[in-house]
C-alpha atoms as a PDB file:
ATOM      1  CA  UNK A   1      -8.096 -13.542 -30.248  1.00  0.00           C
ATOM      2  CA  UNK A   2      -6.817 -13.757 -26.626  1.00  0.00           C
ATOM      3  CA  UNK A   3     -10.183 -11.047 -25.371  1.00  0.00           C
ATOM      4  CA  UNK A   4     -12.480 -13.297 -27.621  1.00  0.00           C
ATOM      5  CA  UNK A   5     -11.625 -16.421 -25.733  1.00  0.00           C
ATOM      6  CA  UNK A   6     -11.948 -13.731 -22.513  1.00  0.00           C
ATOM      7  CA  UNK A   7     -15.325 -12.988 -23.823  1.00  0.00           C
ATOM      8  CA  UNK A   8     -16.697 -16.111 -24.843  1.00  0.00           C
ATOM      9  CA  UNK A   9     -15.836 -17.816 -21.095  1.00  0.00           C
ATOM     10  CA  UNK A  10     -17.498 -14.476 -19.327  1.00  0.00           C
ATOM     11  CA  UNK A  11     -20.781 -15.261 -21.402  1.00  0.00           C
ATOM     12  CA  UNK A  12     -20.266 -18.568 -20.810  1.00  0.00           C
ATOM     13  CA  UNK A  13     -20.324 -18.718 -17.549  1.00  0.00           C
ATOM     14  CA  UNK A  14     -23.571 -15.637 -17.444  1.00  0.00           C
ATOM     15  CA  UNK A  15     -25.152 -18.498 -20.079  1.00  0.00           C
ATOM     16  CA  UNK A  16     -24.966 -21.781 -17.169  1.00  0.00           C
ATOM     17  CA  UNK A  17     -26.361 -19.139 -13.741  1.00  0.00           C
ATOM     18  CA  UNK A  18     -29.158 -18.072 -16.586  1.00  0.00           C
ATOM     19  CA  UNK A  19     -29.492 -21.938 -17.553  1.00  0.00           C
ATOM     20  CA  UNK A  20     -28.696 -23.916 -14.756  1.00  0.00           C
ATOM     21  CA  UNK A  21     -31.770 -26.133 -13.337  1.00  0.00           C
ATOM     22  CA  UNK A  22     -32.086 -26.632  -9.837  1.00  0.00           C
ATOM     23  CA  UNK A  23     -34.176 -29.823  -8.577  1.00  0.00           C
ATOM     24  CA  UNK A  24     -37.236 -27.667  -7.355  1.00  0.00           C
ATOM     25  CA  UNK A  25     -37.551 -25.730 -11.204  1.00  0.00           C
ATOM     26  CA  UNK A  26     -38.611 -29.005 -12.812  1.00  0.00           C
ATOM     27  CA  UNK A  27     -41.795 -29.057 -10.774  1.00  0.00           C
ATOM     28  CA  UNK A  28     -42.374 -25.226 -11.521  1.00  0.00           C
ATOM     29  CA  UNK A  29     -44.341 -24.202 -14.722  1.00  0.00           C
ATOM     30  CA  UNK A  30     -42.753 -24.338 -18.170  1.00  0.00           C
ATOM     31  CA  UNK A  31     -42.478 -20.474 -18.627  1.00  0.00           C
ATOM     32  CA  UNK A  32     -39.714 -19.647 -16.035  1.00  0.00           C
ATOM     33  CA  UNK A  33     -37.463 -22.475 -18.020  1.00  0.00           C
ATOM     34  CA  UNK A  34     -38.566 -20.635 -21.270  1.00  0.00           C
ATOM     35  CA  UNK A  35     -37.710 -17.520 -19.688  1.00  0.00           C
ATOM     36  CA  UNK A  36     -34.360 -19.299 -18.328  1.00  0.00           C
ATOM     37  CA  UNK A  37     -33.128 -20.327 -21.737  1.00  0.00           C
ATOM     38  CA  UNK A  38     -34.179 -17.409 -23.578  1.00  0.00           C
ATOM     39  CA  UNK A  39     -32.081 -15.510 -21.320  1.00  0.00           C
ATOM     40  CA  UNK A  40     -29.351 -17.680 -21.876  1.00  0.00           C
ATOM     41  CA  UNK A  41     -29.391 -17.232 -25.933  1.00  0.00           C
ATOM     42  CA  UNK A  42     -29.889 -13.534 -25.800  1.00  0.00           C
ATOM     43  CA  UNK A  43     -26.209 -13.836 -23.850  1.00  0.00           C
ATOM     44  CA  UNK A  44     -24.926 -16.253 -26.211  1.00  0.00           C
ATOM     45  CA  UNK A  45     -26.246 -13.515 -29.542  1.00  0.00           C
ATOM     46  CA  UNK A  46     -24.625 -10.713 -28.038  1.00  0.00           C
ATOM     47  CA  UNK A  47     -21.620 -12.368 -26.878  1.00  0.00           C
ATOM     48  CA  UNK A  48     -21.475 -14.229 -30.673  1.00  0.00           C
ATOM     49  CA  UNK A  49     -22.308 -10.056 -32.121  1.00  0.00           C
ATOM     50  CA  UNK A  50     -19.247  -8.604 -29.909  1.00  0.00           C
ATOM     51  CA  UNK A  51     -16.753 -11.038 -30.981  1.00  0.00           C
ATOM     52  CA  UNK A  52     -17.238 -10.335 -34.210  1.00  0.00           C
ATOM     53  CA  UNK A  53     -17.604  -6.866 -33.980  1.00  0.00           C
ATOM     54  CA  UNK A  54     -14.175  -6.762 -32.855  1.00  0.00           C
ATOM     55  CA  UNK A  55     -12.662  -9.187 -35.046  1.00  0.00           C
ATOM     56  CA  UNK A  56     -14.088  -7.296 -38.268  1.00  0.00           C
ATOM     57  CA  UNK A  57     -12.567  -3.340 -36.350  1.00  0.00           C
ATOM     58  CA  UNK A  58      -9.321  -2.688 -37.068  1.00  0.00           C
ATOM     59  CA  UNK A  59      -9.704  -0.803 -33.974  1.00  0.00           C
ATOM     60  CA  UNK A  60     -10.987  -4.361 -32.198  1.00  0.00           C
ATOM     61  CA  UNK A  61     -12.274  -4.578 -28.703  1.00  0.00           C
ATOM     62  CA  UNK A  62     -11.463  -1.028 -28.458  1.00  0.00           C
ATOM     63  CA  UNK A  63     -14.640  -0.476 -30.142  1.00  0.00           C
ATOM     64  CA  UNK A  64     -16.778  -3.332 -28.314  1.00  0.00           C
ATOM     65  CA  UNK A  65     -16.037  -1.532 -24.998  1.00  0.00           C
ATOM     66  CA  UNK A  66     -17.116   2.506 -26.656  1.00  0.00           C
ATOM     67  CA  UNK A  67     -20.016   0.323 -27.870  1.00  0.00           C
ATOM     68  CA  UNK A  68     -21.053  -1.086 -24.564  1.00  0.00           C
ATOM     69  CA  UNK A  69     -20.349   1.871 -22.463  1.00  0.00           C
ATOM     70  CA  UNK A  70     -22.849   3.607 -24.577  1.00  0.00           C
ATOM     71  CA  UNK A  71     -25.909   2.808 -22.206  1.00  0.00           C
ATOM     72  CA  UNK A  72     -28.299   5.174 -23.194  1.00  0.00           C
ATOM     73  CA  UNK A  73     -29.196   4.630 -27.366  1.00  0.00           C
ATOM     74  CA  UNK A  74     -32.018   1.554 -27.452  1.00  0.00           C
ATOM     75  CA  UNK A  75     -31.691  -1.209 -29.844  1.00  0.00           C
ATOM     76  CA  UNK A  76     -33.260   0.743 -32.829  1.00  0.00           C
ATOM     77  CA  UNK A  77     -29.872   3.133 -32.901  1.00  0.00           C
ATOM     78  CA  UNK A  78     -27.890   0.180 -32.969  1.00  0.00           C
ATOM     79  CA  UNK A  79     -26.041   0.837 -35.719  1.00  0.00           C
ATOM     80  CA  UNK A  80     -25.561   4.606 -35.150  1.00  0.00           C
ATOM     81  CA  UNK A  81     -23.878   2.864 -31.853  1.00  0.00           C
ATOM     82  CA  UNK A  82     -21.607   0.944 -33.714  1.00  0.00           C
ATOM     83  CA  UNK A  83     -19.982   3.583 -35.879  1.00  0.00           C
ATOM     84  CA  UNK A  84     -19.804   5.987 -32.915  1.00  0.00           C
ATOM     85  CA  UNK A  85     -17.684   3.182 -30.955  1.00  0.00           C
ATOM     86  CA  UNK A  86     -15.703   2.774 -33.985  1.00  0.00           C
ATOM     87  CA  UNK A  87     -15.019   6.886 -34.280  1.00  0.00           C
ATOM     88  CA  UNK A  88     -13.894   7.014 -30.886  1.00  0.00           C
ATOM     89  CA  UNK A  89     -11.730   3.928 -31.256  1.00  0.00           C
ATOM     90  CA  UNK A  90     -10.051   5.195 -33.995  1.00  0.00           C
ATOM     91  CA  UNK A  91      -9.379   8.363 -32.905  1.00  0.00           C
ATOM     92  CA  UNK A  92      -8.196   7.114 -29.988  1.00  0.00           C
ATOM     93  CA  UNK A  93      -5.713   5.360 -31.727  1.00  0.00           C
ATOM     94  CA  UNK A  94      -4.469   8.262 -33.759  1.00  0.00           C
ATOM     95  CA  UNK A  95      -4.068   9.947 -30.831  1.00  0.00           C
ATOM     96  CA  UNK A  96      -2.082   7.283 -29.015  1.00  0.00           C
ATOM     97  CA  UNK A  97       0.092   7.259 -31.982  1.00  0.00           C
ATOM     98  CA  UNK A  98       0.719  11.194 -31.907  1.00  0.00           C
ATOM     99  CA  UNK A  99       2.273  11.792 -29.042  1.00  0.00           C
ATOM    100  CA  UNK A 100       5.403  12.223 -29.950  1.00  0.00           C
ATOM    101  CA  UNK A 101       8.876  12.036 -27.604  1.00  0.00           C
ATOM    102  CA  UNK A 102      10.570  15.506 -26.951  1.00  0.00           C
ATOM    103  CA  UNK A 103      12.882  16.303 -29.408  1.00  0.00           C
ATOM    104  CA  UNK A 104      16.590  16.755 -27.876  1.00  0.00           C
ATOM    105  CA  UNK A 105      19.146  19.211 -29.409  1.00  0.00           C
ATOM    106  CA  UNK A 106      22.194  18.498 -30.227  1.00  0.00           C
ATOM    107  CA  UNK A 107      25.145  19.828 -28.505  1.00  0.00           C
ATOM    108  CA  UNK A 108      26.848  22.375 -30.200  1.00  0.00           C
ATOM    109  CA  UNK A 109      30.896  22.649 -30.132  1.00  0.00           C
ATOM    110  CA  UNK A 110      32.394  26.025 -28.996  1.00  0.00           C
ATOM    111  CA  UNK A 111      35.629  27.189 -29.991  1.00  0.00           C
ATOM    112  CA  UNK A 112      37.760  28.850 -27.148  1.00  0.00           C
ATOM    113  CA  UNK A 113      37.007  31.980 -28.089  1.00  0.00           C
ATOM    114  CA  UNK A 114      33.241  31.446 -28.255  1.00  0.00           C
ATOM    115  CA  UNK A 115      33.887  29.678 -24.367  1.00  0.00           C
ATOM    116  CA  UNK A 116      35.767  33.502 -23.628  1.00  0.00           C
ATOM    117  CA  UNK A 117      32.798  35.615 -24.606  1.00  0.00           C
ATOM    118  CA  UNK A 118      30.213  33.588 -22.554  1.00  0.00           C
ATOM    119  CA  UNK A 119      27.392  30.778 -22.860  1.00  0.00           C
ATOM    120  CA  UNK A 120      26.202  30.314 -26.025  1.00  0.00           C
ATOM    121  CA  UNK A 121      22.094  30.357 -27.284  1.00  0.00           C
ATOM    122  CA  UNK A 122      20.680  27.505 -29.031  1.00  0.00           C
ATOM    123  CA  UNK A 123      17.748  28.324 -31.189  1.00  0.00           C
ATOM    124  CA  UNK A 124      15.085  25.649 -31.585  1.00  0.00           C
ATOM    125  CA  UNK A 125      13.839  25.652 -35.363  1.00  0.00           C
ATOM    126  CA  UNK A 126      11.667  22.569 -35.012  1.00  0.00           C
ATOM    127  CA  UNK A 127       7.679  22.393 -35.222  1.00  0.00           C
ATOM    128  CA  UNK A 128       6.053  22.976 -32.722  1.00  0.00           C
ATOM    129  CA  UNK A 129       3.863  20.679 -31.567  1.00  0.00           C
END
């Protein structure tokens, strides 16, 4: 919720440069402010598309930034895009969640006479990873 809020101010603030209306743009044609405020609801749509993109991934904004960084597919492989982002994601998360911490024996207890004869071997029976 904390990266949507993130989001929504970034786009926000894209949104008001794309908007804004200087003095001199009111005495230009119509079709630059068109263009001004188209701009600035194609920002808003995507913005509006990530958030809830990530809020529907268990993976979350994981996935919105695989999704984004994917710069070459066009709009047309959009949703090819989407479940790629959310492969990675997830995998990425399994992976995260595999390493595991080195396992640490357990010190064994030697009798005198086992001391007399010399240092002992452990053998590790655990998986091996």
């Amino acid at each position: 919720l904390r990266e949507s809020s993130k989001q929504l101010q970034r786009t926000s603030t894209l949104v008001a440069e794309a908007v804004s209306v200087p003095p001199e743009a009111l005495t230009q044609s119509i079709a630059k402010t068109k263009k001004s405020l188209d701009e600035g609801m194609k920002l808003v749509t995507h913005c509006q598309k990530l958030i809830k993109m990530a809020e529907r991934s268990e993976n979350g904004w994981k996935v919105v930034k695989e999704y984004e960084s994917d710069s070459l597919a066009e709009n047309e492989e959009d949703e090819k895009r989407i479940a790629k982002a959310e492969k990675v994601a997830a995998s990425a998360a399994i992976k995260k969640k595999s390493v595991s911490k080195p396992i640490a024996l357990a010190p064994t207890v030697r009798t005198p006479q086992q001391r007399a004869v010399g240092p002992s071997v452990e053998v590790f029976t655990g998986p091996i990873y």
